[in-house]
Protein backbone atom coordinates (compact mmCIF):
# COMPACT_ATOMS: atom_id res chain seq x y z
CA UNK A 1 -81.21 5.69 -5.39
CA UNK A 2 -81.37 5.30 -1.71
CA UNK A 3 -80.25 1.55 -2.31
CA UNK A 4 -77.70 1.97 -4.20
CA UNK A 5 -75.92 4.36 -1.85
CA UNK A 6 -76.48 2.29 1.15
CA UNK A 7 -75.35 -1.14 -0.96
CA UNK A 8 -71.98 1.27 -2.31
CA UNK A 9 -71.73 2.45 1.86
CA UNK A 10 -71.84 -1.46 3.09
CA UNK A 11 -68.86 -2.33 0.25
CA UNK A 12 -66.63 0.53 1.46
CA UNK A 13 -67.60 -1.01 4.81
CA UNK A 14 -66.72 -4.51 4.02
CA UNK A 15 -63.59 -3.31 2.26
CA UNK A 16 -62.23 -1.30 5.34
CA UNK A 17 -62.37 -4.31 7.62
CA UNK A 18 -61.16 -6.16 4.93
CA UNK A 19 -57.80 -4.09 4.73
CA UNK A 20 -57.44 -3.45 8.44
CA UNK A 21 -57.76 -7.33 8.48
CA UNK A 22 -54.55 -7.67 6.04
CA UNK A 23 -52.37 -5.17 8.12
CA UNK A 24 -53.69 -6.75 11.28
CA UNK A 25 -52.47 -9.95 10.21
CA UNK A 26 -48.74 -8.70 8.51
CA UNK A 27 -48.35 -7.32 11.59
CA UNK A 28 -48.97 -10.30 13.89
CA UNK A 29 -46.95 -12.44 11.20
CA UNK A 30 -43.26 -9.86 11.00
CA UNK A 31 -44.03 -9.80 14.78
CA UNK A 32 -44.15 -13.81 15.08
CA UNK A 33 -40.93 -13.79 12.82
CA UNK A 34 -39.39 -11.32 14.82
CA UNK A 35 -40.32 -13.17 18.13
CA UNK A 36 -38.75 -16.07 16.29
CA UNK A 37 -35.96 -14.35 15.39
CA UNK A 38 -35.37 -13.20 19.17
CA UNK A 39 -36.06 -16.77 20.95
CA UNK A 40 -33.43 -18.04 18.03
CA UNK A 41 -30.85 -16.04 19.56
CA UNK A 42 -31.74 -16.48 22.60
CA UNK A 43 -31.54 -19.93 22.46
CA UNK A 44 -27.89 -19.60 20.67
CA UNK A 45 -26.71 -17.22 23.15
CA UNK A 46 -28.18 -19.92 25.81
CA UNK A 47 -25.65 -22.51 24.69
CA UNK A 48 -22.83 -20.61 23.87
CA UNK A 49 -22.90 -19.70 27.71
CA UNK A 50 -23.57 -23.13 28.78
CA UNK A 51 -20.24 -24.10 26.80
CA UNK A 52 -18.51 -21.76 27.91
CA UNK A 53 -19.33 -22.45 31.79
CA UNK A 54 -19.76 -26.55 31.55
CA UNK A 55 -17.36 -27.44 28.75
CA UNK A 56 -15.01 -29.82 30.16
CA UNK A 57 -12.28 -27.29 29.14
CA UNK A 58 -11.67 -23.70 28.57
CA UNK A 59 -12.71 -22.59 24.94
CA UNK A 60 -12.40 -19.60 22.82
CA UNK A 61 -15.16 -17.25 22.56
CA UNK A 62 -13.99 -16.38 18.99
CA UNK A 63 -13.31 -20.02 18.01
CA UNK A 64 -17.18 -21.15 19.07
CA UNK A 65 -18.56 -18.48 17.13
CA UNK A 66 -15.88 -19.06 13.78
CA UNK A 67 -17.54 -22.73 14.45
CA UNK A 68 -21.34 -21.59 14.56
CA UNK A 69 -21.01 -19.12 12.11
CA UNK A 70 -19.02 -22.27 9.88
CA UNK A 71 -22.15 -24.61 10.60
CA UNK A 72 -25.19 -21.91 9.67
CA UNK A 73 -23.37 -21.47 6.43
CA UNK A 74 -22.68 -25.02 5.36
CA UNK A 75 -26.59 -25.38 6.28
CA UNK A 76 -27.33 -23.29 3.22
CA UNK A 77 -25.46 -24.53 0.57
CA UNK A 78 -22.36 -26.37 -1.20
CA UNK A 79 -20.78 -22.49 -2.13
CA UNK A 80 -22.06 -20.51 1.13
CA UNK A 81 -19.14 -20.81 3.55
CA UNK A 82 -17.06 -17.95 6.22
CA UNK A 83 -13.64 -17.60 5.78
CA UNK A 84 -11.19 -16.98 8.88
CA UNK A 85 -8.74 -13.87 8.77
CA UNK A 86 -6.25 -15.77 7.31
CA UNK A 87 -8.35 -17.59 4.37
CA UNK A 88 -10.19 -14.60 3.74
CA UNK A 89 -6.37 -12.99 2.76
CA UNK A 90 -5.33 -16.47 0.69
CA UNK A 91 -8.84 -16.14 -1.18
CA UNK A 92 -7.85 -12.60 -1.89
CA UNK A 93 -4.24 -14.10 -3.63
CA UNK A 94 -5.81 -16.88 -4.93
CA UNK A 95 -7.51 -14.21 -7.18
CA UNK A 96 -4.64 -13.37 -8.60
CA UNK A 97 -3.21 -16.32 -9.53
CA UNK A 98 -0.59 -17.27 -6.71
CA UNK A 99 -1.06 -19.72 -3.94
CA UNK A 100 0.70 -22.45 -2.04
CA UNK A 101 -1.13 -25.70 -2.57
CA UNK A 102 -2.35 -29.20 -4.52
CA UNK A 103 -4.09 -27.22 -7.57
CA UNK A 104 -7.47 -28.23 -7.21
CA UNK A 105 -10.91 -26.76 -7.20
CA UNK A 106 -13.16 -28.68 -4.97
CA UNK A 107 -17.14 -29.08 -4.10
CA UNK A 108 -19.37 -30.61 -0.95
CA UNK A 109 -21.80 -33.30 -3.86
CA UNK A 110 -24.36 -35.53 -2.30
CA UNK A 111 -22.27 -34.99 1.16
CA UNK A 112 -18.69 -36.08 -0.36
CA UNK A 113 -15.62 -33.54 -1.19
CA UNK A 114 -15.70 -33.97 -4.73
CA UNK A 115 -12.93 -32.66 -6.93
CA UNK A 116 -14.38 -30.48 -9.55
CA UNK A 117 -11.18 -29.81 -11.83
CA UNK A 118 -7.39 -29.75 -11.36
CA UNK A 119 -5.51 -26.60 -12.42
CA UNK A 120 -3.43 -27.47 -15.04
CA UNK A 121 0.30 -27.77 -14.44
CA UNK A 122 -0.50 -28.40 -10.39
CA UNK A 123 0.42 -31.13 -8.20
CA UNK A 124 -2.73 -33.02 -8.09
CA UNK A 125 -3.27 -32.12 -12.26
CA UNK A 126 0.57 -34.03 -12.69
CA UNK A 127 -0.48 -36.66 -9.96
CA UNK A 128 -3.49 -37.68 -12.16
CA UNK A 129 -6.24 -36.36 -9.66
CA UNK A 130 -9.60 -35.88 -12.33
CA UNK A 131 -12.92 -33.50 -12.68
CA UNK A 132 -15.56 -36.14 -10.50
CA UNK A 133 -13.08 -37.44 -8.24
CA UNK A 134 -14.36 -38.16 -4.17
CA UNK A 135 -11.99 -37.41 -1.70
CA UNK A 136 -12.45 -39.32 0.99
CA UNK A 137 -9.90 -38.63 3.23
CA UNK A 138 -6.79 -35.82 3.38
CA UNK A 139 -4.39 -37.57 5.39
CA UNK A 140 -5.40 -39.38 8.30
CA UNK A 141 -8.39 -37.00 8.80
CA UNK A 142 -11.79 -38.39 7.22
CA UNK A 143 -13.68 -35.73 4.41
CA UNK A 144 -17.18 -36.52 5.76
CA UNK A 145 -17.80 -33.55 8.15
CA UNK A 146 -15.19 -30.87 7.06
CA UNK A 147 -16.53 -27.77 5.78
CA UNK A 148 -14.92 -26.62 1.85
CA UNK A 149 -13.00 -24.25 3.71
CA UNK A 150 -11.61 -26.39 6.46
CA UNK A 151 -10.31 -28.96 3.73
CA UNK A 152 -8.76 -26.25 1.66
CA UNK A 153 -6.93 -24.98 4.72
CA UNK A 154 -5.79 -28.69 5.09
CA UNK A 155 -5.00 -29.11 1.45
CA UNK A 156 -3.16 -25.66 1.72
CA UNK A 157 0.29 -25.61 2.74
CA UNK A 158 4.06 -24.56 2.65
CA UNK A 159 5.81 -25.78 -0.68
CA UNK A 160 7.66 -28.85 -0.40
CA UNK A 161 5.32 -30.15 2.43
CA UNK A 162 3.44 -33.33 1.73
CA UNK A 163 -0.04 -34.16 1.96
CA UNK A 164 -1.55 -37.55 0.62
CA UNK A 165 -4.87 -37.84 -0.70
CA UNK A 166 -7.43 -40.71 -0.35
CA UNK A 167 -9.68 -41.01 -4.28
CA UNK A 168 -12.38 -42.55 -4.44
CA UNK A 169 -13.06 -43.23 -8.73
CA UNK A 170 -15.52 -44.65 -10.94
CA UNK A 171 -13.62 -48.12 -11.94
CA UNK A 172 -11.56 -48.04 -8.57
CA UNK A 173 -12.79 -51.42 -6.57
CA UNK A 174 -11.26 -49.11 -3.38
CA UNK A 175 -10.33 -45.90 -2.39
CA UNK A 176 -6.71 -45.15 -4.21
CA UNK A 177 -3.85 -43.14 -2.15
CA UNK A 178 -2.29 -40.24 -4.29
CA UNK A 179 0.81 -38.60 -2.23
CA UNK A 180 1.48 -35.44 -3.58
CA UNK A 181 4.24 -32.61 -2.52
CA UNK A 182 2.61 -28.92 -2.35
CA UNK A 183 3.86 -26.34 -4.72
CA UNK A 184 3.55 -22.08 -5.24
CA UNK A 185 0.30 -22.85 -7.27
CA UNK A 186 1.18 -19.84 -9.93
CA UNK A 187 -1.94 -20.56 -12.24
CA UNK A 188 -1.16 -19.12 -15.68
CA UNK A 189 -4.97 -17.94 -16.74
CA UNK A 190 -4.36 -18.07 -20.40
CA UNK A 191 -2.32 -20.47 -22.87
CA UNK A 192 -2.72 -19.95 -26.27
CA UNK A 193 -0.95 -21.17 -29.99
CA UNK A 194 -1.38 -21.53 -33.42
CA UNK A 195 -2.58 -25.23 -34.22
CA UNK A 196 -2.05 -25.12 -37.58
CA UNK A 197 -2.08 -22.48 -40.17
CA UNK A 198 -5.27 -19.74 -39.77
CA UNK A 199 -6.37 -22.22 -36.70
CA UNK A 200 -6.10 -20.84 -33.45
CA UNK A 201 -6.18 -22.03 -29.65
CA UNK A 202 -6.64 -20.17 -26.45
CA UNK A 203 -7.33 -22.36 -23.55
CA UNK A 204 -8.37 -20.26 -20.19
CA UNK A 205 -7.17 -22.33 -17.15
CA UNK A 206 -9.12 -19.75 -14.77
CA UNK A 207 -10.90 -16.06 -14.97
CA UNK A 208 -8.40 -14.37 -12.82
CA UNK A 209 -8.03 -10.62 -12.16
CA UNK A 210 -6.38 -10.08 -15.57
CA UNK A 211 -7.66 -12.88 -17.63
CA UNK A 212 -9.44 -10.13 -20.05
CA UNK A 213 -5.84 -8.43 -20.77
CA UNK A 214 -4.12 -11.48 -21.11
CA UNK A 215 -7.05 -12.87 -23.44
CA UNK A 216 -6.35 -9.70 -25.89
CA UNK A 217 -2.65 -9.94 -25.52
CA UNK A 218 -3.09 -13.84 -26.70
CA UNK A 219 -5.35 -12.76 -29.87
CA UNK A 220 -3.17 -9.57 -31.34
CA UNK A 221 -0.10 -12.38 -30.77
CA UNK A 222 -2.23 -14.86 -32.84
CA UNK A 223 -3.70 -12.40 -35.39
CA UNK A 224 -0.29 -11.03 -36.04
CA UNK A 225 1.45 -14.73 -35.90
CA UNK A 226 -1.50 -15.81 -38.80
CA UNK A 227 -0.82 -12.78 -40.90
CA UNK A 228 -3.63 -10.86 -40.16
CA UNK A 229 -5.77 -14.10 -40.84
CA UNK A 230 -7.32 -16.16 -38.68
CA UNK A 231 -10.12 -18.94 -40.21
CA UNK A 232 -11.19 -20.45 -36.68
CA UNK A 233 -10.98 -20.81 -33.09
CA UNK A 234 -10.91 -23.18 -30.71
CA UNK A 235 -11.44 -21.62 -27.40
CA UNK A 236 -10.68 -24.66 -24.63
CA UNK A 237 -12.41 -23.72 -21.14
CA UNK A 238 -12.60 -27.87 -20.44
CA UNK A 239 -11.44 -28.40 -16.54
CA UNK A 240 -11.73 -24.05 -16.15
CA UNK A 241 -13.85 -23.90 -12.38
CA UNK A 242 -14.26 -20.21 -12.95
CA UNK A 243 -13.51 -17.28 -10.82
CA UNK A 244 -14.45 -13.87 -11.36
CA UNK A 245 -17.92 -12.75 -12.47
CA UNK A 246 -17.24 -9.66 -14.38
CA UNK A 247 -13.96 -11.04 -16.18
CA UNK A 248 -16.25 -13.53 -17.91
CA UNK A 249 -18.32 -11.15 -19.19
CA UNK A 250 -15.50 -9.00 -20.64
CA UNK A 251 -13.96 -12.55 -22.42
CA UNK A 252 -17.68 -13.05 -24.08
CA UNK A 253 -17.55 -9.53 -25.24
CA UNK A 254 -14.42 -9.60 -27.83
CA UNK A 255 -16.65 -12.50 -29.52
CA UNK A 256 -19.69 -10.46 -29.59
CA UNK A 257 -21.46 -7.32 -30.51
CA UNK A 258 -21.99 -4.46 -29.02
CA UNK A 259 -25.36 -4.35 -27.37
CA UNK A 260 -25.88 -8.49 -26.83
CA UNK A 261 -26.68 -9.55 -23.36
CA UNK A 262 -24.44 -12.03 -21.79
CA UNK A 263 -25.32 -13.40 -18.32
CA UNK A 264 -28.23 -11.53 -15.96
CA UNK A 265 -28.77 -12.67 -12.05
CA UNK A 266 -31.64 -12.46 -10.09
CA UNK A 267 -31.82 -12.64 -6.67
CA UNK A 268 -33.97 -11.72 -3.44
CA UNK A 269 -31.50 -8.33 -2.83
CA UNK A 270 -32.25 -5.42 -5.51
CA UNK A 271 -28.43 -5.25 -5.74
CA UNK A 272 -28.75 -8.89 -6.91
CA UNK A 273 -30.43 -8.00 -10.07
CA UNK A 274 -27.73 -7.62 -12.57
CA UNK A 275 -27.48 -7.65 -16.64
CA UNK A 276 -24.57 -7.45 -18.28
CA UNK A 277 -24.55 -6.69 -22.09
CA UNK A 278 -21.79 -6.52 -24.53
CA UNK A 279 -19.90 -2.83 -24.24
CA UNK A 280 -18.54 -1.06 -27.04
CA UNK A 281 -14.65 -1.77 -27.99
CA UNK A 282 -12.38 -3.77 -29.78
CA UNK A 283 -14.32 -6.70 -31.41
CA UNK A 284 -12.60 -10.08 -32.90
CA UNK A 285 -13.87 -10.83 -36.97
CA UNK A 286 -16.48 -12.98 -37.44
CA UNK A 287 -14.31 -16.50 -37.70
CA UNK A 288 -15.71 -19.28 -36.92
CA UNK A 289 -15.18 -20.61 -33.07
CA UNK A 290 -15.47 -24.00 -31.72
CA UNK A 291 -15.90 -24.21 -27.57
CA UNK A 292 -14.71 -27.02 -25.63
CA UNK A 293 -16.18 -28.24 -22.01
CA UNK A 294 -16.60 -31.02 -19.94
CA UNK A 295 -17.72 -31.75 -16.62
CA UNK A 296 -15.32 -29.77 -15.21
CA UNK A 297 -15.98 -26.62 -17.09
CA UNK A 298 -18.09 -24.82 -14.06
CA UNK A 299 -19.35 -21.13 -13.37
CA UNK A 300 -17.75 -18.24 -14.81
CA UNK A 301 -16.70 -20.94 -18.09
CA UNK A 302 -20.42 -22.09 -18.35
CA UNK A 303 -21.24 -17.94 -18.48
CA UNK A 304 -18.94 -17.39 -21.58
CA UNK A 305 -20.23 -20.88 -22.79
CA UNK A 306 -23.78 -20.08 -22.95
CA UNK A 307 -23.76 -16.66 -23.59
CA UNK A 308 -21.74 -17.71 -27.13
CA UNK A 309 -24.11 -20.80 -27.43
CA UNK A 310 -27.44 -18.26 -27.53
CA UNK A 311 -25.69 -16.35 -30.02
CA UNK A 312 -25.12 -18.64 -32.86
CA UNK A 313 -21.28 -17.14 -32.61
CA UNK A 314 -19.66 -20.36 -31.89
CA UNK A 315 -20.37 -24.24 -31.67
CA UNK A 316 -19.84 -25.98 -28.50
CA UNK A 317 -18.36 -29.19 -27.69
CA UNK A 318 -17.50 -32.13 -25.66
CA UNK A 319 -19.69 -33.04 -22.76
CA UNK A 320 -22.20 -31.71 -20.38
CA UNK A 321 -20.63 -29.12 -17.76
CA UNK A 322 -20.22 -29.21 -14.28
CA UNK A 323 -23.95 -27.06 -13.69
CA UNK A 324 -22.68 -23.92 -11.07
CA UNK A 325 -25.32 -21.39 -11.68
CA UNK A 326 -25.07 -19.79 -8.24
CA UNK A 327 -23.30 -16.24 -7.57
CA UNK A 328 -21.31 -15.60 -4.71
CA UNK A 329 -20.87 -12.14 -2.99
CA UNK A 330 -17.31 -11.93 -0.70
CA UNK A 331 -18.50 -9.32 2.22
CA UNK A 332 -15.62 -8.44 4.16
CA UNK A 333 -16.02 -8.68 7.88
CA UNK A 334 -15.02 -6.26 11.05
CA UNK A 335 -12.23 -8.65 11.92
CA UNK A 336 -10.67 -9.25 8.80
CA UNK A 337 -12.40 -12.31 7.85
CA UNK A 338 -14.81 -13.16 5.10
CA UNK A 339 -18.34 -13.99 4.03
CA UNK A 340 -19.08 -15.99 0.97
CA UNK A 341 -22.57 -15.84 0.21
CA UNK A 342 -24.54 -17.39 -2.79
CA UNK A 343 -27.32 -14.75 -3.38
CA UNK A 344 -27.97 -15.21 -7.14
CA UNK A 345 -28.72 -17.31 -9.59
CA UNK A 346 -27.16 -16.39 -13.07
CA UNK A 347 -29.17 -17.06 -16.63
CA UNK A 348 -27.75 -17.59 -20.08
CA UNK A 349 -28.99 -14.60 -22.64
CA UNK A 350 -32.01 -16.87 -23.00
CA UNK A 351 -33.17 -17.53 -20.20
CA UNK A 352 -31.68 -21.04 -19.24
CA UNK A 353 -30.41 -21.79 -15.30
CA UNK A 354 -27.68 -23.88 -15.58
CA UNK A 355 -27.59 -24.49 -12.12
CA UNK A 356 -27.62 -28.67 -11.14
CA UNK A 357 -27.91 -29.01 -15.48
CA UNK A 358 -24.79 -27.34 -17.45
CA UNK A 359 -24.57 -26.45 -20.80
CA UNK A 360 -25.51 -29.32 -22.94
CA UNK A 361 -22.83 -29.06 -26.17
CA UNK A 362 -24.07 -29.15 -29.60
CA UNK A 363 -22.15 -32.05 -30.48
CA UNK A 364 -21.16 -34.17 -27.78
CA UNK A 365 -17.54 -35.36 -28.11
CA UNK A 366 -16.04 -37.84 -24.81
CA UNK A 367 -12.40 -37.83 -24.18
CA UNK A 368 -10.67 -40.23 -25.86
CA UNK A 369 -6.96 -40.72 -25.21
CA UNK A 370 -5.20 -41.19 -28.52
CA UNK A 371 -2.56 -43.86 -29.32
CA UNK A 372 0.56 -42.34 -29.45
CA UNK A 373 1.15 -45.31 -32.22
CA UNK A 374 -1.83 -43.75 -34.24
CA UNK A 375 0.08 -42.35 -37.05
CA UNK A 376 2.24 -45.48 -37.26
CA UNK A 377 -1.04 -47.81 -37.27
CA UNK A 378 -2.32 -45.07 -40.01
CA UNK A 379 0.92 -46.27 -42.32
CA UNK A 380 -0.23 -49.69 -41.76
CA UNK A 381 -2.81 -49.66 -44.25
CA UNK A 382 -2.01 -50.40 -47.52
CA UNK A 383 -2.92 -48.18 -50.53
CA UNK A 384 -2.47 -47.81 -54.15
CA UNK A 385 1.20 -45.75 -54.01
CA UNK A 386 2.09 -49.00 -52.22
CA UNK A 387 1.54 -51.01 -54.73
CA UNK A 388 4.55 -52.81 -56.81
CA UNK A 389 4.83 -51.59 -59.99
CA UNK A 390 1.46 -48.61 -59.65
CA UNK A 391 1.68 -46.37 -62.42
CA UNK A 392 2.14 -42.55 -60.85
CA UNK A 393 -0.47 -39.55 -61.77
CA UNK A 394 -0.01 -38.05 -65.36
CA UNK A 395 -1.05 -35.09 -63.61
CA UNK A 396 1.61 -32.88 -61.73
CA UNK A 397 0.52 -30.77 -58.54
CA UNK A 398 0.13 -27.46 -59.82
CA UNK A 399 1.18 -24.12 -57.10
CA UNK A 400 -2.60 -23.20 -57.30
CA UNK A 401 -3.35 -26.53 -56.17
CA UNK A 402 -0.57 -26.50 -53.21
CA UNK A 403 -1.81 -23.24 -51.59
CA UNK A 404 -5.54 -24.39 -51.68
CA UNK A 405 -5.14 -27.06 -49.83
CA UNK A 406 -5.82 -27.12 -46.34
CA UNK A 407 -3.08 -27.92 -44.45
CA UNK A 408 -2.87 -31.36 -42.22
CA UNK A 409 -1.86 -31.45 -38.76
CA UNK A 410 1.89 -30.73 -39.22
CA UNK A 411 2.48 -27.42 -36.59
CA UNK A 412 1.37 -29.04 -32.87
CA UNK A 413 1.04 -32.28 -31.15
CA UNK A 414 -1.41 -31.78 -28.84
CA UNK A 415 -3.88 -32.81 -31.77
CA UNK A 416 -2.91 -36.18 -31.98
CA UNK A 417 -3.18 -36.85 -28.56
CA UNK A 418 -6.18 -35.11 -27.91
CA UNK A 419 -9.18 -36.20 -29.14
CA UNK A 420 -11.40 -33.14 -28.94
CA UNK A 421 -9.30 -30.85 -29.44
CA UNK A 422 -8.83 -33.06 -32.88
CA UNK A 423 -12.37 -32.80 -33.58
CA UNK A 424 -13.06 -29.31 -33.14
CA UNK A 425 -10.43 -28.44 -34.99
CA UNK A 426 -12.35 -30.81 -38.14
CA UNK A 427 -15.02 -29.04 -37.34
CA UNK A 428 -13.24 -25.69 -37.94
CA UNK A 429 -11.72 -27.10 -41.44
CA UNK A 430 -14.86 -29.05 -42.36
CA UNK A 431 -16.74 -24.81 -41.75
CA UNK A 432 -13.61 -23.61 -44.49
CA UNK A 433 -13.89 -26.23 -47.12
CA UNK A 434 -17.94 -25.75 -46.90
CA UNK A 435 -17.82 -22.30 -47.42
CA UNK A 436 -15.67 -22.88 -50.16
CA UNK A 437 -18.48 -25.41 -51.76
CA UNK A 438 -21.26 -22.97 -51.07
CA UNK A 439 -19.49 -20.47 -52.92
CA UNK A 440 -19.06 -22.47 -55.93
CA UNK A 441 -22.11 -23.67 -56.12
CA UNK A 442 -23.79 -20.17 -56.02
């Protein structure tokens, strides 16, 4: 009895010094960091006051620390960056859908500006500027040490001004000089039209501030155009870099039900912990939807993209996407300027980063430029009709047999010339006629 006690007395012992060991040691370590912290600034506030005495000339105050504030920022990563009064208000227009520029979205990869889609219907998208494309040089000033922000202020500009462009390409033996003339960049977030009768297309160029109205403005147009029938979908989010967050998730939710999670972030902040789940409201039918990306499909496209990949409520296709799986806050600052800060990372409904990967499609379909001579090559063949002399079918083409036929590629041109979009919309056809079969057979 007396043993026991005195062994349980030397464990609450051991235990105490134990814990007061822990605190000890937190202690020392916050108050090492802090030290840190403090000789850090110390050591900044050092230099800054050497500059400012020593510099061969006079210097802003403000301009040194826009500059230091510029380098910490570009330390951290590609998306991280501070924006000056003045970008800070352009970011806020860009947002909805108006700016003076090239049309471009751009990234810092392995060091190099590198183009990560045009905007359609842009300068640089009409100049031939592609997703992948280094820029080397804008101007006469050389890419390598400019900041994202600094090259979109350069790249920014009056309309009518000119700014030329130095590409670097896969295939180019030497860096390629585009010269382009700036335009009011009035991005138009959604497109949409009937490819052929039942089939329906809504590309989304960017998630802009009213991307989510315009998407259900594009569908009653389409239902209503289809008579009240629509058999598929191809929704087209190739070359789409993104934008807003929270208009992605309201796009994924017309395509799914109520309740089904879409995108959740985590982060170090507890405000950085986010899920966002289909809401009640207006849902689209069950049709069958075929979703197009390629490398330059990034971000806020790669949410919808995955979130309808999880699902099973739609078939993705075309090529691996651009991999953005980082979430940027925009803290206004005292002066009027900006903070962009990455401090999440966003997951699919299953649990998949995209970040550095992209959504791998389920069939993989590359861009392939179409002959504009392909129908006329088609007639080139010979068949039986051609024949001299054939005999013709004793059978005639009954009405039932008209309107159960799937209709051919008669109502837009796009889908000769585009070689995806031609695919998916098989795909679409290839899901009606199956259905069909199925049916039958049961």
């Amino acid at each position: 009895m007396f043993r026991s006690n005195r062994k349980g007395k030397w464990i609450v012992a051991l235990l105490v010094v134990v814990l007061a060991t822990l605190i000890t040691t937190t202690m020392h370590r916050n108050s090492v960091a802090a030290g840190n912290d403090y000789e850090s600034i110390e050591l900044f506030t050092d230099v800054l006051s050497i500059v400012k005495k020593s510099y061969v000339e006079e210097v802003d105050t403000k301009k040194l620390i826009y500059g230091a504030i510029n380098g910490m920022l570009s330390s951290l990563d590609p998306h991280s960056s501070f924006m000056s009064p003045e970008t800070y208000k352009e970011m806020k227009i860009e947002t909805k859908g108006s700016f003076g520029g090239l049309g471009i979205e751009i990234s810092i990869k392995e060091g190099i500006l590198t183009v990560i889609s045009p905007i359609e219907d842009t300068p640089a998208y009409r100049a031939g500027i592609k997703a992948g494309d280094q820029i080397l040089k804008i101007d006469d000033k050389y890419t390598k040490d400019l900041t994202i922000m600094d090259a979109v202020k350069r790249m920014r500009g009056t309309k009518g001004t000119k700014v030329t462009l130095s590409i670097m390409r896969d295939g180019f033996e030497k860096p390629k000089e585009f010269p382009l003339v700036r335009d009011i960049i009035q991005v138009k977030s959604v497109k949409f039209k009937t490819l052929d009768e039942g089939y329906a297309y809504v590309r989304i160029a960017q998630f802009q501030e009213k991307t989510d109205d315009d998407l259900q403005k594009a569908l009653e147009s389409l239902n209503e155009s289809n008579k009240g029938k629509i058999r598929g979908l191809v929704l087209d989010l190739r070359n789409d870099p993104g934008g807003l967050l929270e208009q992605a998730v309201r796009v994924a939710e017309h395509f799914l039900d109520e309740g089904k999670l879409i995108v959740y972030t985590e982060g170090r902040d507890k405000e950085s912990q986010m899920r966002f789940s289909s809401r009640k409201g207006d849902k689209q039918p069950n049709y069958p939807i075929v979703v197009l990306i390629n490398s330059g499909s990034a971000s806020a496209s790669e949410i919808v993209a995955g979130a309808l990949q999880d699902h099973k409520r739609a078939v993705v296709m075309g090529v691996q996407s651009f991999g953005k799986g980082s979430v940027q806050t925009i803290l206004p600052l005292s002066d009027n300027s900006g903070l962009r800060l990455t401090t999440a990372r966003y997951y699919t409904p299953s649990g998949r980063s995209i970040q550095a990967k992209g959504i791998s499609p389920d069939i993989v379909v590359d861009r392939i430029e179409l002959a504009s001579g392909a129908e006329k090559k088609d007639s080139m063949h010979l068949r039986e009709k051609d024949l001299e002399n054939h005999f013709e079918n004793d059978k005639k083409e009954s009405a039932a047999d008209k309107e159960e036929a799937l209709p051919i590629y008669k109502t837009d041109e796009q889908v000769k010339s585009d070689y995806q979009l031609l695919r998916a919309l098989d795909l679409l056809k290839g899901w009606e006629i199956l259905k069909k079969v199925m049916a039958t057979a049961s």
